[in-house]
N, C-alpha and C. Protein backbone atom coordinates (compact mmCIF):
# COMPACT_ATOMS: atom_id res chain seq x y z
N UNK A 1 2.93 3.60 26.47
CA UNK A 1 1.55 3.53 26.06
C UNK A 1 0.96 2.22 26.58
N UNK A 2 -0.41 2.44 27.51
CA UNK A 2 -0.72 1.09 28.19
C UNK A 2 -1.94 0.82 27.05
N UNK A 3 -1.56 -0.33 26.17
CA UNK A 3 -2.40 -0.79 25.53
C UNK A 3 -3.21 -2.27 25.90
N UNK A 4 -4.72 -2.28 26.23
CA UNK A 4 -5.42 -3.71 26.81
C UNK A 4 -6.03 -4.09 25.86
N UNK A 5 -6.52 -5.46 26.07
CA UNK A 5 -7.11 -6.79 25.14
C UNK A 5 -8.76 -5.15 25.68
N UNK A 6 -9.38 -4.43 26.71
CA UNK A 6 -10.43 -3.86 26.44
C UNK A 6 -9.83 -2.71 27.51
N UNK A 7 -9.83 -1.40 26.89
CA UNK A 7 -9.51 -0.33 27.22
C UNK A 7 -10.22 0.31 28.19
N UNK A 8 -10.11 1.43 28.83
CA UNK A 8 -10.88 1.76 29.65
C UNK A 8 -11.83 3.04 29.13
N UNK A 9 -11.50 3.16 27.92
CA UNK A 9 -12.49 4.28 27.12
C UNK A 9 -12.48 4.18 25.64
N UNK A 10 -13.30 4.28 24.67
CA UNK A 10 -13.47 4.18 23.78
C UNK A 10 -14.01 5.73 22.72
N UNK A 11 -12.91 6.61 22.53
CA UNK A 11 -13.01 7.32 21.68
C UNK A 11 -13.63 7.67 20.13
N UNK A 12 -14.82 8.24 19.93
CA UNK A 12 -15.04 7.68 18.75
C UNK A 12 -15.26 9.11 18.12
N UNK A 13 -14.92 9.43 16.73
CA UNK A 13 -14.65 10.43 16.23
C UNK A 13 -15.05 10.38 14.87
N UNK A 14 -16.42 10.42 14.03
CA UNK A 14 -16.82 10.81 13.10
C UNK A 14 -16.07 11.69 12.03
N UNK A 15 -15.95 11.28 10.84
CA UNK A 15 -15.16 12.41 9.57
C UNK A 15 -15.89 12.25 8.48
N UNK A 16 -16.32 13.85 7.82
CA UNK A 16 -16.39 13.66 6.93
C UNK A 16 -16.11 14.77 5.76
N UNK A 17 -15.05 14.60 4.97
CA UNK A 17 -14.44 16.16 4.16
C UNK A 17 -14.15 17.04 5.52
N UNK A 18 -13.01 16.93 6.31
CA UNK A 18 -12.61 16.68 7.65
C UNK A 18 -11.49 17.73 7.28
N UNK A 19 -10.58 16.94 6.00
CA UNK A 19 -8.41 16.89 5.79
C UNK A 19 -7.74 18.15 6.27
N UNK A 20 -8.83 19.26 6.46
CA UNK A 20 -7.96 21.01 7.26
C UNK A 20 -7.46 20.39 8.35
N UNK A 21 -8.71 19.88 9.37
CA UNK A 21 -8.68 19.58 10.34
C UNK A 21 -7.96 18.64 11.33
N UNK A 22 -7.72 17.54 10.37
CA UNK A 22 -7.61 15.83 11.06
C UNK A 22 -6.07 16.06 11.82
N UNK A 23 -5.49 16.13 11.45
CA UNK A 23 -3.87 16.52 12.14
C UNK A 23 -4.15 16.93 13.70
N UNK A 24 -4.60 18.29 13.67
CA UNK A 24 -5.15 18.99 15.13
C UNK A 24 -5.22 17.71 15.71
N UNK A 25 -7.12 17.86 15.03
CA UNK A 25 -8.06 17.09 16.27
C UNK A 25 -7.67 15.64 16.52
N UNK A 26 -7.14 14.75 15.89
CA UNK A 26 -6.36 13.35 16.21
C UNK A 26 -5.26 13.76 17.05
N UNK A 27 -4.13 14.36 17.07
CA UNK A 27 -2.69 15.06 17.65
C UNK A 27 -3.75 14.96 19.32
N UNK A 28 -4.56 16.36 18.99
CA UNK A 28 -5.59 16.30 20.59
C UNK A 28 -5.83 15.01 20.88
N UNK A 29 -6.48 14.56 20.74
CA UNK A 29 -7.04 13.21 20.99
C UNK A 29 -5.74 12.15 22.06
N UNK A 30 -5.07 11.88 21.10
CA UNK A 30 -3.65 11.20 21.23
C UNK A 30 -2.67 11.54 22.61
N UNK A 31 -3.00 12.96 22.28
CA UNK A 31 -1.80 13.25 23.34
C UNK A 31 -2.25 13.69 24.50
N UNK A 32 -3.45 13.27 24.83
CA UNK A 32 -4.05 12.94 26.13
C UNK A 32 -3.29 12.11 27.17
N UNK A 33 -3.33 12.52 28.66
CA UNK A 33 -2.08 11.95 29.71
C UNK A 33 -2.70 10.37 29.86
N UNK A 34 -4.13 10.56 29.73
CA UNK A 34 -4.46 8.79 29.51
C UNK A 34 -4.31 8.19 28.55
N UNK A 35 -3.73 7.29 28.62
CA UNK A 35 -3.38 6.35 27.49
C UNK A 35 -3.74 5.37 26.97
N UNK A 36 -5.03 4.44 28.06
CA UNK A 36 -5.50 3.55 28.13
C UNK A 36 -7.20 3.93 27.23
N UNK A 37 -6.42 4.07 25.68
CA UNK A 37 -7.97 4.33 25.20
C UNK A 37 -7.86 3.29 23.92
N UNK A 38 -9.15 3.50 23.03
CA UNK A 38 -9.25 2.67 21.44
C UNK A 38 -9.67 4.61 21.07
N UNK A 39 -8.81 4.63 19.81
CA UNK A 39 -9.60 5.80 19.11
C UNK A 39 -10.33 5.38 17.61
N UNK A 40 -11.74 5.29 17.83
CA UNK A 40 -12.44 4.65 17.06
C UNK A 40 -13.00 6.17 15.73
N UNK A 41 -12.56 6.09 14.20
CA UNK A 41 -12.79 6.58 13.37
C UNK A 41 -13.56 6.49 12.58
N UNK A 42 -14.62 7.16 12.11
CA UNK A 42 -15.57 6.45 11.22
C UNK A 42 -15.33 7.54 9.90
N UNK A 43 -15.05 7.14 8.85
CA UNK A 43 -15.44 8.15 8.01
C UNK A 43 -16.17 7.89 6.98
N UNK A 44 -16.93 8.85 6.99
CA UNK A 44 -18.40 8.96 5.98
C UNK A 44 -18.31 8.94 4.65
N UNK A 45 -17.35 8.55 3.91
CA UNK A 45 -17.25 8.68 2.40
C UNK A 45 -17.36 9.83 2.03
N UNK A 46 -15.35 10.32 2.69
CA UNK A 46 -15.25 11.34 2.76
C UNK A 46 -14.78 11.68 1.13
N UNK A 47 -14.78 12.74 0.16
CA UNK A 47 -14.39 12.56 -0.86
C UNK A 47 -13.02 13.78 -1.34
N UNK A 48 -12.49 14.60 0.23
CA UNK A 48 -11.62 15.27 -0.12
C UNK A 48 -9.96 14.72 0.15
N UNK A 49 -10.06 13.75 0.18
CA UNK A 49 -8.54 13.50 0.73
C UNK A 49 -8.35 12.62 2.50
N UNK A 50 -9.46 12.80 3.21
CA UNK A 50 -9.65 12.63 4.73
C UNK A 50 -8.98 11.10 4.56
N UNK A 51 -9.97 9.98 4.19
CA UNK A 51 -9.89 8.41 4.17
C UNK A 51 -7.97 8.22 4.05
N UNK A 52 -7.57 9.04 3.43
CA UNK A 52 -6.17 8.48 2.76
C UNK A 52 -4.91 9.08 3.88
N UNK A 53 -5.61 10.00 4.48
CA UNK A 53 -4.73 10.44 5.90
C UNK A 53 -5.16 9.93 6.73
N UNK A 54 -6.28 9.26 7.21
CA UNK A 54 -7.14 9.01 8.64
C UNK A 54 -5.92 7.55 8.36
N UNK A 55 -6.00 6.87 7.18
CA UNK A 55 -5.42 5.47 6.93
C UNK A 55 -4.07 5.63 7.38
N UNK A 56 -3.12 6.53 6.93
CA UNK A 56 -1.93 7.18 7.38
C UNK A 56 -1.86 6.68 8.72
N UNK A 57 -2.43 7.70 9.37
CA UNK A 57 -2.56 8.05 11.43
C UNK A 57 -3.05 6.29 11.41
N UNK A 58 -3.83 5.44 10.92
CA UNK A 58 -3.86 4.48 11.29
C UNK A 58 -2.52 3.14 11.51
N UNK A 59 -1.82 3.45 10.49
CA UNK A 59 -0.74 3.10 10.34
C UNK A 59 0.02 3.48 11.42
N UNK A 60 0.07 4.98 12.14
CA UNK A 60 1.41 5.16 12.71
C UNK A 60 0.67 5.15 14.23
N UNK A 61 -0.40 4.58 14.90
CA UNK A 61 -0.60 4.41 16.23
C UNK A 61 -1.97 3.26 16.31
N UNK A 62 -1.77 2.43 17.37
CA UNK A 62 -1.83 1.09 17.36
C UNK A 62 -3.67 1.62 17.89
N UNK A 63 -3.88 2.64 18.84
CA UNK A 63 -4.97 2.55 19.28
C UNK A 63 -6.01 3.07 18.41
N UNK A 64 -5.66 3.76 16.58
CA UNK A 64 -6.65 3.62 16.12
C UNK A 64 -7.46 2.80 15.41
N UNK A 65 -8.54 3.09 15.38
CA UNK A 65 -9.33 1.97 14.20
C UNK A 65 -10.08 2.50 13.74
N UNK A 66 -9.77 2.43 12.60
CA UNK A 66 -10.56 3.40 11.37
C UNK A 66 -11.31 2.39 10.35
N UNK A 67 -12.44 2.55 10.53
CA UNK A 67 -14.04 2.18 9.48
C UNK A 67 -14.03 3.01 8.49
N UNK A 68 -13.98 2.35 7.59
CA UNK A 68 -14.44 3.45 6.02
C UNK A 68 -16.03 2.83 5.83
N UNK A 69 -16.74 4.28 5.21
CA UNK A 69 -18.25 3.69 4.98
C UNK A 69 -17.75 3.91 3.51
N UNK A 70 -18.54 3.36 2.47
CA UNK A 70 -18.48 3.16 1.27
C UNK A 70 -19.46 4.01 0.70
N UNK A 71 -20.37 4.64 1.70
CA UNK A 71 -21.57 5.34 1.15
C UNK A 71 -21.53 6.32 2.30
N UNK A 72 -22.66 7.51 1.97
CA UNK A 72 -22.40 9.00 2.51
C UNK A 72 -24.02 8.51 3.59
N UNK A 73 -23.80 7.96 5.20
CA UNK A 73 -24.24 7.98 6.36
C UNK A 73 -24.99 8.97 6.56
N UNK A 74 -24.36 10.32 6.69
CA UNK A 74 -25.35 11.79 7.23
C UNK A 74 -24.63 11.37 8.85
N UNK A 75 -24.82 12.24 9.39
CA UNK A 75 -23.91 12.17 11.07
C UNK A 75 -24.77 11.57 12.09
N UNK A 76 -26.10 11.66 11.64
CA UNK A 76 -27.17 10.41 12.63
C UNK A 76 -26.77 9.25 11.91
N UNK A 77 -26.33 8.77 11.10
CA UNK A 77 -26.18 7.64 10.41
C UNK A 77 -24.44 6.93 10.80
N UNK A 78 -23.99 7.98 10.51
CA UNK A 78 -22.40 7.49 11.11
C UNK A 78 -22.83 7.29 12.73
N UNK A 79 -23.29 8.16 13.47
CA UNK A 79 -23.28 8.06 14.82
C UNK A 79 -23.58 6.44 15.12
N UNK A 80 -24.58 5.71 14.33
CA UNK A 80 -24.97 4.59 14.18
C UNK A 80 -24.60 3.85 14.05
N UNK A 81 -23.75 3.81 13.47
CA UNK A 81 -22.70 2.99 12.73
C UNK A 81 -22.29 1.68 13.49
N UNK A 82 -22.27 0.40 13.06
CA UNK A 82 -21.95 -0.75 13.93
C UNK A 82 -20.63 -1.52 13.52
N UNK A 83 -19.35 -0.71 13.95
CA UNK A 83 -18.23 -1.81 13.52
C UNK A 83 -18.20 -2.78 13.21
N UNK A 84 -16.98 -3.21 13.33
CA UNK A 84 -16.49 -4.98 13.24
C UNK A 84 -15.36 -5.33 14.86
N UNK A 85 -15.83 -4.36 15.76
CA UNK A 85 -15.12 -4.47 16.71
C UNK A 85 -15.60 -5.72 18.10
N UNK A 86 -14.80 -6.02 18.86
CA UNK A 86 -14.93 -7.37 19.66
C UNK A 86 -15.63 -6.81 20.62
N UNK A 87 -16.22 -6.17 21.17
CA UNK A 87 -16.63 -5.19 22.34
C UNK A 87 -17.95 -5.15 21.96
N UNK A 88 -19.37 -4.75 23.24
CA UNK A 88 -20.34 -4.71 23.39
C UNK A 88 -21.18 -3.52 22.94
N UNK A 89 -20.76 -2.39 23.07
CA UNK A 89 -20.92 -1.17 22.99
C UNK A 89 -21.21 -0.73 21.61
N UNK A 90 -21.54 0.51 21.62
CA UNK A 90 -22.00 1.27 19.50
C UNK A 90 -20.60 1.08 19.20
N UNK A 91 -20.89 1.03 18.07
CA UNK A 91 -19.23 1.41 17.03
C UNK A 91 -18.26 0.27 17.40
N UNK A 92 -19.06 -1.01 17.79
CA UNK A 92 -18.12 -2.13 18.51
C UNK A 92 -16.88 -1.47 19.08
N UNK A 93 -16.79 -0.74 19.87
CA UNK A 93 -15.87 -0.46 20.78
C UNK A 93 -15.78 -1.41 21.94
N UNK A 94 -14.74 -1.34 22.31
CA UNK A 94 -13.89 -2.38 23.71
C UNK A 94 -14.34 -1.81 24.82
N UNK A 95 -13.99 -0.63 24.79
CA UNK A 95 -14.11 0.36 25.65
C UNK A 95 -14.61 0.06 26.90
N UNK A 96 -14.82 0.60 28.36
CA UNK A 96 -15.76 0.37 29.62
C UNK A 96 -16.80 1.43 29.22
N UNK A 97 -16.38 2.74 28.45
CA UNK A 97 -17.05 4.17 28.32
C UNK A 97 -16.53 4.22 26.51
N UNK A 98 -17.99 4.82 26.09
CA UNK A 98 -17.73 5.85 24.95
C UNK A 98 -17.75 7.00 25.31
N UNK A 99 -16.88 7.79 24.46
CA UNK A 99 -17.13 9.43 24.06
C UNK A 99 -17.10 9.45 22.89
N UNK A 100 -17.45 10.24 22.40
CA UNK A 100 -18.18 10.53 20.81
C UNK A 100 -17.16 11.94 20.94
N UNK A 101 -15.89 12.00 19.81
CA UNK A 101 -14.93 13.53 20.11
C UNK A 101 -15.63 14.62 18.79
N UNK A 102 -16.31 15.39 19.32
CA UNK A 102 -16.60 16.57 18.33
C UNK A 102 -15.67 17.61 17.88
């Protein structure tokens, strides 16, 4: 796994009452042949279980970073969203490129 001080893409992936799903669509994400990414998580004050697995997957791979909002955004509002990340870009990503993963 080629991990940089600023990646060459910046993945960013909105959740909210997500937990059927998150396994899949992170697994996808991940096991992409490029490796050189940040997978940036935002979740919306999710209230089914999501926050406490997204935290999980955060734990077990270095390129995610997962934002908890404390309050319910709406998906123009998460889209908005301004990390705490070192990078120039939305969602303080490192990144050279965002993608936004639907």
């Amino acid at each position: 796994m080629n991990l940089t001080a600023n990646p060459l893409i910046s993945v960013v992936m909105p959740v909210y009452n997500a937990l059927p799903f998150l396994d899949e669509s992170i697994n996808s994400i991940l096991e992409q042949t490029l490796s050189d990414f940040e997978f940036v998580i935002l979740d919306d004050a999710s209230t089914d279980g999501s926050v406490e697995l997204l935290r999980e997957w955060s734990l077990r791979d270095r390129r995610i970073h997962l934002y908890e909002s404390k309050k319910r955004l709406g998906l123009s509002g998460s889209g908005n969203f301004k990390g705490a990340g070192s990078g120039g870009s939305a969602h303080g990503c490192r990144g050279h490129r965002a993608s936004r993963a639907t």
